[in-house]
Protein backbone atom coordinates (compact mmCIF):
# COMPACT_ATOMS: atom_id res chain seq x y z
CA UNK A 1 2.87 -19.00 -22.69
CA UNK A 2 2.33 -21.43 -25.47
CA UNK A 3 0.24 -22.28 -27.79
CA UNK A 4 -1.04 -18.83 -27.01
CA UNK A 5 2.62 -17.05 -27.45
CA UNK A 6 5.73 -18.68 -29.26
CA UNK A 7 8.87 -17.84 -28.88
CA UNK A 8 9.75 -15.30 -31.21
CA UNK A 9 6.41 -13.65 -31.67
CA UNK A 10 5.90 -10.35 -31.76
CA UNK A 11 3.03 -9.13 -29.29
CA UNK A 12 1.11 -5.55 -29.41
CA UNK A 13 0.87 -3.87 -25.83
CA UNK A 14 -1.71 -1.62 -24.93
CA UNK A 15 0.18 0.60 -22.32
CA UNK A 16 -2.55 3.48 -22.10
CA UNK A 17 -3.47 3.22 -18.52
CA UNK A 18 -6.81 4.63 -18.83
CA UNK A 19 -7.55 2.30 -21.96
CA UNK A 20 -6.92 -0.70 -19.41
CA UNK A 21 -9.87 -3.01 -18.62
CA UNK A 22 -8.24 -5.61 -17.57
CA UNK A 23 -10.46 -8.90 -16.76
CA UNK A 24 -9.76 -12.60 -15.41
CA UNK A 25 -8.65 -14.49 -19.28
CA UNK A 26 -6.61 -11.47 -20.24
CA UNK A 27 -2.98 -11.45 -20.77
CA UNK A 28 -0.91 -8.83 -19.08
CA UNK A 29 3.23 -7.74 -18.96
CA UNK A 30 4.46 -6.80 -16.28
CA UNK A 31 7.79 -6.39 -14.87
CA UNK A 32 8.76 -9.44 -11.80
CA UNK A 33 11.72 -8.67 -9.33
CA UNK A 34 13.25 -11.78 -9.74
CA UNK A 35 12.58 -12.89 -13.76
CA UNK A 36 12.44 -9.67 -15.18
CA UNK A 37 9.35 -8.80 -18.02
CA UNK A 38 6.49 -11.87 -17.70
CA UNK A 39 3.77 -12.02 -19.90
CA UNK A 40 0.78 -13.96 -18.22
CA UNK A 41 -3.09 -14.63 -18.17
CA UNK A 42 -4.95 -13.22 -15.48
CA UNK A 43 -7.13 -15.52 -13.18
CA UNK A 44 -7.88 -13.14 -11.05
CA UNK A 45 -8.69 -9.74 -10.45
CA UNK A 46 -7.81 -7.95 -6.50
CA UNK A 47 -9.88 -4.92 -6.81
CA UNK A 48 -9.47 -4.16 -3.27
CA UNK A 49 -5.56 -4.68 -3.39
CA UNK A 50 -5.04 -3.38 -6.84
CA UNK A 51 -3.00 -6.62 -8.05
CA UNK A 52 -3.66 -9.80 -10.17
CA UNK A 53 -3.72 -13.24 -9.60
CA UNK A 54 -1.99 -14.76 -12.96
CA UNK A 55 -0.85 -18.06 -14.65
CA UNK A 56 1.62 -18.88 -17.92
CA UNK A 57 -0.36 -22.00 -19.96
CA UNK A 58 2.30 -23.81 -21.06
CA UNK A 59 3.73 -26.59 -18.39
CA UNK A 60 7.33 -25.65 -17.79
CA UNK A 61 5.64 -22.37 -17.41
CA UNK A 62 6.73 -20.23 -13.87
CA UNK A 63 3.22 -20.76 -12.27
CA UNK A 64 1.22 -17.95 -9.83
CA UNK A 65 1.93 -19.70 -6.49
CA UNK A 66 5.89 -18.84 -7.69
CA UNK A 67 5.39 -16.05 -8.78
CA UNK A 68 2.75 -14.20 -6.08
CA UNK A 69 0.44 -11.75 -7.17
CA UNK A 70 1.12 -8.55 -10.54
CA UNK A 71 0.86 -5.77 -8.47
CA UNK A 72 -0.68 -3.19 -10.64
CA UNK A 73 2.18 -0.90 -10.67
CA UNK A 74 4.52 -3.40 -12.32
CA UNK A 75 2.05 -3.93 -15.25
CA UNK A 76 3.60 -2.53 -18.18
CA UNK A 77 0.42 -3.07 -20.04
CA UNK A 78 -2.38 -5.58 -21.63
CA UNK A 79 -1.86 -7.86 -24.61
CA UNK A 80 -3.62 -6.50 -27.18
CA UNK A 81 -2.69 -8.58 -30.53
CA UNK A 82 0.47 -11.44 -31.50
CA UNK A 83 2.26 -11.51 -34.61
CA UNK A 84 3.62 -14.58 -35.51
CA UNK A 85 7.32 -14.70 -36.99
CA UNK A 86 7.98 -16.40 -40.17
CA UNK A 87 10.11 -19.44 -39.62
């Protein structure tokens, strides 16, 4: 997901469920059948279906049409704070 998240960084995840408010512009991990632990910004939120509609910003970036929609189950949690390595 660069800029927002470099390869290497360290990111914070808020994995109290009942802390979660998790809105359209957040960034979420969840875990994907097929490529493992994503980290991606929500577009949308499903109330009804209890899922998210979600997008990576960089361009080689695995887009939501691939992907299909975060069920909430497989979130692992919401990206609180990055820490960028020293390089």
């Amino acid at each position: 997901m660069e800029p927002s998240y470099r390869s290497g960084d360290y990111v914070l995840v808020g994995t109290a469920r009942w802390l979660w408010r998790i809105r359209p512009g957040d960034a979420i991990v969840f875990r994907h059948p097929q490529y493992g632990v994503l980290i991606k910004r929500v577009l949308v939120e499903e109330k009804a279906e209890r899922r998210y509609t979600v997008e990576g910003t960089h361009a080689d970036s695995t887009t939501g049409d691939d992907l299909g929609p975060a069920a909430f189950a497989s979130v692992i949690g919401r990206a609180l704070r990055t820490f960028s390595r020293q390089r």
